[in-house]
C-alpha atoms as a PDB file:
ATOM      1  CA  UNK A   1      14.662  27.688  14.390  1.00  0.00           C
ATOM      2  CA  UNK A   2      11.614  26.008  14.238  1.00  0.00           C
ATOM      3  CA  UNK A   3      10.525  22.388  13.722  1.00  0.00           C
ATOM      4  CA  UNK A   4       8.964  21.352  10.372  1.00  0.00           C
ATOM      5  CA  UNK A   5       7.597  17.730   9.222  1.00  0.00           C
ATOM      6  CA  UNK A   6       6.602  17.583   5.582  1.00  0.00           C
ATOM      7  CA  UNK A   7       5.544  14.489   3.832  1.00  0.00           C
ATOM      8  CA  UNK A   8       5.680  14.555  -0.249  1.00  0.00           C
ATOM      9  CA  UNK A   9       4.386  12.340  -2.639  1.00  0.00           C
ATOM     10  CA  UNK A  10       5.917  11.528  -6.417  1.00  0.00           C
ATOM     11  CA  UNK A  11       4.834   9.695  -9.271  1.00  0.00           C
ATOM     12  CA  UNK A  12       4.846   6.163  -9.499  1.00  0.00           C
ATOM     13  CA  UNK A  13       6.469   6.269 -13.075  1.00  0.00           C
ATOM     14  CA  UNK A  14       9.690   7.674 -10.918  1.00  0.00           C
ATOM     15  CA  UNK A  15      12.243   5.691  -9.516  1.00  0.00           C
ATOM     16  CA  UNK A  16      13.583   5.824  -5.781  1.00  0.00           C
ATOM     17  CA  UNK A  17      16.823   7.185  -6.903  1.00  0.00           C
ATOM     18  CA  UNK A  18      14.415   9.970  -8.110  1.00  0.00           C
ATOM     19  CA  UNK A  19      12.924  10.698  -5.465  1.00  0.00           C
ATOM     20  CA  UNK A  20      15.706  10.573  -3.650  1.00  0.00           C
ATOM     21  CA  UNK A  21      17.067  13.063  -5.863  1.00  0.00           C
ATOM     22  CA  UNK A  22      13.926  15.599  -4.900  1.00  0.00           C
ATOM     23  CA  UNK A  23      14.821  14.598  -1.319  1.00  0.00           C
ATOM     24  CA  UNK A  24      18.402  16.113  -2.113  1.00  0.00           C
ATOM     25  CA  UNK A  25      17.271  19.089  -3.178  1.00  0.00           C
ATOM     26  CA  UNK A  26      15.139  19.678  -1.078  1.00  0.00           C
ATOM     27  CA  UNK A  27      17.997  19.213   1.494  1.00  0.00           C
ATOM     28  CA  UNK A  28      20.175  21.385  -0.397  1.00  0.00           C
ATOM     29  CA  UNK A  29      17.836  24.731  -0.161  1.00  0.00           C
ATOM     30  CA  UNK A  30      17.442  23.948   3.409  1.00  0.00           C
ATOM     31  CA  UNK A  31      21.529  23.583   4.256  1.00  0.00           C
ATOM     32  CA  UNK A  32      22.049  26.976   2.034  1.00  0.00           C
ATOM     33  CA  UNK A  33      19.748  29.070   4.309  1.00  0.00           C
ATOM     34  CA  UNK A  34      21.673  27.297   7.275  1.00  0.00           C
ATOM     35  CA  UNK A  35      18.801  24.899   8.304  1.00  0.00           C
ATOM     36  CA  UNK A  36      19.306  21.160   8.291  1.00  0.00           C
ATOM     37  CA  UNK A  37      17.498  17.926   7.626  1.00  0.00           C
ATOM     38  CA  UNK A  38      16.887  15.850  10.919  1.00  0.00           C
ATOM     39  CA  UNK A  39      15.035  13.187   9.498  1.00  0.00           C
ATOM     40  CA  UNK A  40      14.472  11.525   6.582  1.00  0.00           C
ATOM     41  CA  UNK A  41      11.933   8.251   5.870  1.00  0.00           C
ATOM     42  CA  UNK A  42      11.388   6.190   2.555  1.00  0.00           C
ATOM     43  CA  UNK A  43       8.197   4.734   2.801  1.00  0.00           C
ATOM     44  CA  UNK A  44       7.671   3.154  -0.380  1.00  0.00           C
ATOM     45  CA  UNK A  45       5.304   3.032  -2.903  1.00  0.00           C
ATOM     46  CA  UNK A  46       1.770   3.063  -1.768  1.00  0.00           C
ATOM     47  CA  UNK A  47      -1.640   3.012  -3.284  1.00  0.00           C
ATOM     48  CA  UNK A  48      -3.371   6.730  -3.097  1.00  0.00           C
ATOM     49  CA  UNK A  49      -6.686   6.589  -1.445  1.00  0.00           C
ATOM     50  CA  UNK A  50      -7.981   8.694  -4.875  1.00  0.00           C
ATOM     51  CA  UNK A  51      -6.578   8.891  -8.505  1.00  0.00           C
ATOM     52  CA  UNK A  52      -4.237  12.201  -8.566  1.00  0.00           C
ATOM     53  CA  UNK A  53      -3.383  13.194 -11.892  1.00  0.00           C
ATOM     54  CA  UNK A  54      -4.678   9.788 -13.305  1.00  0.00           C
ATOM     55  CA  UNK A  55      -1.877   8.328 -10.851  1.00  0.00           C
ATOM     56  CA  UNK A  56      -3.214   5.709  -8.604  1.00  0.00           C
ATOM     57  CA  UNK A  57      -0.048   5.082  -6.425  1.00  0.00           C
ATOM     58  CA  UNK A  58       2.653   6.903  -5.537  1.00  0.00           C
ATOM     59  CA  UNK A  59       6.370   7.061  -3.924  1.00  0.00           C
ATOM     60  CA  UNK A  60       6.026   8.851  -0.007  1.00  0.00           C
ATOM     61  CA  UNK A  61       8.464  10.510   1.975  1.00  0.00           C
ATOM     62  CA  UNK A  62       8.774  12.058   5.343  1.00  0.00           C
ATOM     63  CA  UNK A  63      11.117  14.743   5.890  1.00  0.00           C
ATOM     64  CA  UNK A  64      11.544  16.088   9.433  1.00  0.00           C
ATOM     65  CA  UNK A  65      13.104  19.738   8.491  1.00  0.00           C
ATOM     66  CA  UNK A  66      15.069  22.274  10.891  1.00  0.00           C
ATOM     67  CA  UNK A  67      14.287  25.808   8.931  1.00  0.00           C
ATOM     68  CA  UNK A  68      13.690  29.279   8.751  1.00  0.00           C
ATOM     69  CA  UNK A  69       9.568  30.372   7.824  1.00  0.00           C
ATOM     70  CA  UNK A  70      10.774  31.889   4.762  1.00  0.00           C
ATOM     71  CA  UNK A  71      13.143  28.852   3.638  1.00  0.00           C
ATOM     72  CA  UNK A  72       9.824  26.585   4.198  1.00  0.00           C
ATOM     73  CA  UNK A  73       8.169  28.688   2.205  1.00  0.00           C
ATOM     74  CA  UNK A  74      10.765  28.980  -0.970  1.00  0.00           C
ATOM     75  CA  UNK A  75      10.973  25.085  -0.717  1.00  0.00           C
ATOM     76  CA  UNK A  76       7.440  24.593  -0.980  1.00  0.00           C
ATOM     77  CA  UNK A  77       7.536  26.689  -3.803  1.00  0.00           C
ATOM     78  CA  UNK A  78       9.974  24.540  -5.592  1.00  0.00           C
ATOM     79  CA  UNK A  79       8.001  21.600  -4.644  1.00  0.00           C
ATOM     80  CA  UNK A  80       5.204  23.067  -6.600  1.00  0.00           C
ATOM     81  CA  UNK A  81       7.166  23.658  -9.818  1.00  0.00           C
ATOM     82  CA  UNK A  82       8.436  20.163  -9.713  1.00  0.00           C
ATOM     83  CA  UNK A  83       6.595  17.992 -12.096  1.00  0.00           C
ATOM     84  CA  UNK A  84       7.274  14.833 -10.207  1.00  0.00           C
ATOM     85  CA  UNK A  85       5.249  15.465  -7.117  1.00  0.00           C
ATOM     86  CA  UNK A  86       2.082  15.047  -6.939  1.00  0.00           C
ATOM     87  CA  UNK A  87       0.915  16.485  -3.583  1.00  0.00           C
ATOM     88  CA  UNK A  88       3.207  17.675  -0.528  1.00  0.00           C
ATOM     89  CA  UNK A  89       1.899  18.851   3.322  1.00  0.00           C
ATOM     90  CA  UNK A  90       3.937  20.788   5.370  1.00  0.00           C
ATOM     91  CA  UNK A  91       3.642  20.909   9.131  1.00  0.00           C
ATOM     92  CA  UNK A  92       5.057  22.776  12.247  1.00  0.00           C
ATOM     93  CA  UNK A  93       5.795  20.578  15.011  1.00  0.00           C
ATOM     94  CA  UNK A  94       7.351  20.828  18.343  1.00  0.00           C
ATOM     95  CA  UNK A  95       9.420  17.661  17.808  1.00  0.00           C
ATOM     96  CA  UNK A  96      11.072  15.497  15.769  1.00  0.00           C
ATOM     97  CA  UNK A  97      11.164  12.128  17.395  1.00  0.00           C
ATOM     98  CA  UNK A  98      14.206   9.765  16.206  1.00  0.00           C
ATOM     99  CA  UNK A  99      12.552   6.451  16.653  1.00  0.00           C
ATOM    100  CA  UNK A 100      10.454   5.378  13.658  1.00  0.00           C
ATOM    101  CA  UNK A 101       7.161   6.737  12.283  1.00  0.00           C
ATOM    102  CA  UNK A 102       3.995   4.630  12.484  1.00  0.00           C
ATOM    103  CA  UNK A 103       4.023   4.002   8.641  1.00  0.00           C
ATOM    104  CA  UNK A 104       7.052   2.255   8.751  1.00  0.00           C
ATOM    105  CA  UNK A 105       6.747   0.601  12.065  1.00  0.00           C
ATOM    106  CA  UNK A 106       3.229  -0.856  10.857  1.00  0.00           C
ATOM    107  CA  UNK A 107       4.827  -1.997   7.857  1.00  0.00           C
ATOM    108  CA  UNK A 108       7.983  -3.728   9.708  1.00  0.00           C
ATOM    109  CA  UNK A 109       5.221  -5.811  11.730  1.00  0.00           C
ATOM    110  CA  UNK A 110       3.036  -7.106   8.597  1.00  0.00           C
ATOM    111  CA  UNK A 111       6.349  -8.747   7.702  1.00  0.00           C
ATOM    112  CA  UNK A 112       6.724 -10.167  10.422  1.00  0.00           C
ATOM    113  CA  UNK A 113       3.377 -12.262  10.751  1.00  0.00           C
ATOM    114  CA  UNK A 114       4.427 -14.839   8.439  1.00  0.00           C
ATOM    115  CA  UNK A 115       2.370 -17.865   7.558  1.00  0.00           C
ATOM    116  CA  UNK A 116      -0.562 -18.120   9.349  1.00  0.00           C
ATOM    117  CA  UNK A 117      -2.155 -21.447   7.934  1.00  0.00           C
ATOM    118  CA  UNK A 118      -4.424 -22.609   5.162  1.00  0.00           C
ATOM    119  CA  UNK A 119      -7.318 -20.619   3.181  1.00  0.00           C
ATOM    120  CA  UNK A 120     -10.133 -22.397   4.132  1.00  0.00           C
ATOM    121  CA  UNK A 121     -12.698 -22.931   0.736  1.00  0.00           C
ATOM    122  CA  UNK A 122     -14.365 -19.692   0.002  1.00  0.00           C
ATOM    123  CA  UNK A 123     -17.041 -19.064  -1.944  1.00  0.00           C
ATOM    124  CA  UNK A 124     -15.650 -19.882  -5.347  1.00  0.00           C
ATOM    125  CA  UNK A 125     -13.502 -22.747  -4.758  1.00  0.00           C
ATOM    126  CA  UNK A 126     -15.570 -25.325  -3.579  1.00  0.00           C
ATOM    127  CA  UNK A 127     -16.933 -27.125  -6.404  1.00  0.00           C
ATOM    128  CA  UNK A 128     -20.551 -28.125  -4.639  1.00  0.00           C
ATOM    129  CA  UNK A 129     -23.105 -25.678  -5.701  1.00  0.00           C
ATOM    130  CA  UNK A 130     -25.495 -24.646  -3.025  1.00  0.00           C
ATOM    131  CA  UNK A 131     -29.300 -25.431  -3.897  1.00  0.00           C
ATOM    132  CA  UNK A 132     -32.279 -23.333  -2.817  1.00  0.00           C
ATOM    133  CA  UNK A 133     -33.420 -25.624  -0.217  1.00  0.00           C
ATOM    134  CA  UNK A 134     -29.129 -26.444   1.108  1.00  0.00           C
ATOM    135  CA  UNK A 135     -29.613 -23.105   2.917  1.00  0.00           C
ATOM    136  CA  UNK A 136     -29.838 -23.334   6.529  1.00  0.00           C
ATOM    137  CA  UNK A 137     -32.964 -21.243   7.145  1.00  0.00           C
ATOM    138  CA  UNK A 138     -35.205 -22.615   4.669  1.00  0.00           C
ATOM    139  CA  UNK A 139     -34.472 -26.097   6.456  1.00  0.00           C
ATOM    140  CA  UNK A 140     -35.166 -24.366   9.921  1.00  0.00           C
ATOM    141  CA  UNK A 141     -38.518 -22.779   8.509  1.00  0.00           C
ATOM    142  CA  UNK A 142     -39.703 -26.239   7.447  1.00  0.00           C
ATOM    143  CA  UNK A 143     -39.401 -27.837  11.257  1.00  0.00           C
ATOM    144  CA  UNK A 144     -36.031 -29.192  10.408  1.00  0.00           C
ATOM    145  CA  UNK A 145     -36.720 -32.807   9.193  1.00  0.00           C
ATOM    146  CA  UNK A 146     -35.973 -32.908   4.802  1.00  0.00           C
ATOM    147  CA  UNK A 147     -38.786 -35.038   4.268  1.00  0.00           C
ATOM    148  CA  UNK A 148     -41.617 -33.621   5.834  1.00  0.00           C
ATOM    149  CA  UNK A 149     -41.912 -29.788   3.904  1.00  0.00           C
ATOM    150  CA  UNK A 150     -44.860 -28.804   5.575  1.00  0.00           C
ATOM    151  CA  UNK A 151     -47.105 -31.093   3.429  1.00  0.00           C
ATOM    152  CA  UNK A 152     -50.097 -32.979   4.046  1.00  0.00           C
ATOM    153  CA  UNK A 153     -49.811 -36.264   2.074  1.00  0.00           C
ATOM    154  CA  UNK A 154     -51.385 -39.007   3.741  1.00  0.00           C
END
């Protein structure tokens, strides 16, 4: 049979058990038509890159799927009825790899970064206001010394 990967996104109003539940389902049409699930990824709640449905995040997950055309096919359909998901995507592949996807092995190395050291003062936090002539290239436009502006005063 062939070699499916199909990613699905819910509503952030759901839960996980939720969408775990979709997941199910989803798993249970598949094992009825004799297919099977070979993998199966939580990757959280994410921000969407645009508002969908007036939903601005959303709960993704990866399912790598082992299935007849037609079984693809009636599960998409029932992914399309179900009022929880927002968008889904369907792919044929030639493999389903076992290690990790990149979302997930991305995420596992932004935890572990940890601390990396102070905030230096932005531009906000330092209470010295910069005046017009503070700025670096007016002082470099003048010939560098404060007191003499350019002015004739003798």
């Amino acid at each position: 049979m062939p070699l499916y990967e199909s990613v699905l996104i819910a509503r952030n109003d759901v839960t996980q058990q939720q969408v775990e539940s979709v997941a199910d389902h989803v798993a249970s049409l598949i094992e009825a038509e004799g297919g099977a699930i070979k993998k199966r990824e939580y990757w959280g709640l994410r921000t969407l890159a645009y508002r969908i449905k007036k939903n601005r995040k959303g709960h993704y997950m990866l399912l790598g799927l082992d299935a007849k055309p037609a079984t693809i096919t009636e599960v998409e359909r029932q992914l399309r009825l179900n009022e929880d998901v927002l968008r889904f995507m369907t792919i044929r592949v030639e493999e389903i790899d076992d290690v990790p996807s990149a979302v997930l092995s991305r995420k596992s190395d932004d935890r572990e970064r940890g601390f990396r050291g102070p905030k230096p003062p932005g531009r906000f936090e330092s209470g010295r206001k910069r005046g017009y002539d503070d700025r670096e290239e007016f002082r470099a436009r003048a010939g560098g010394d404060d007191d003499d502006r350019g002015l004739d005063q003798e």
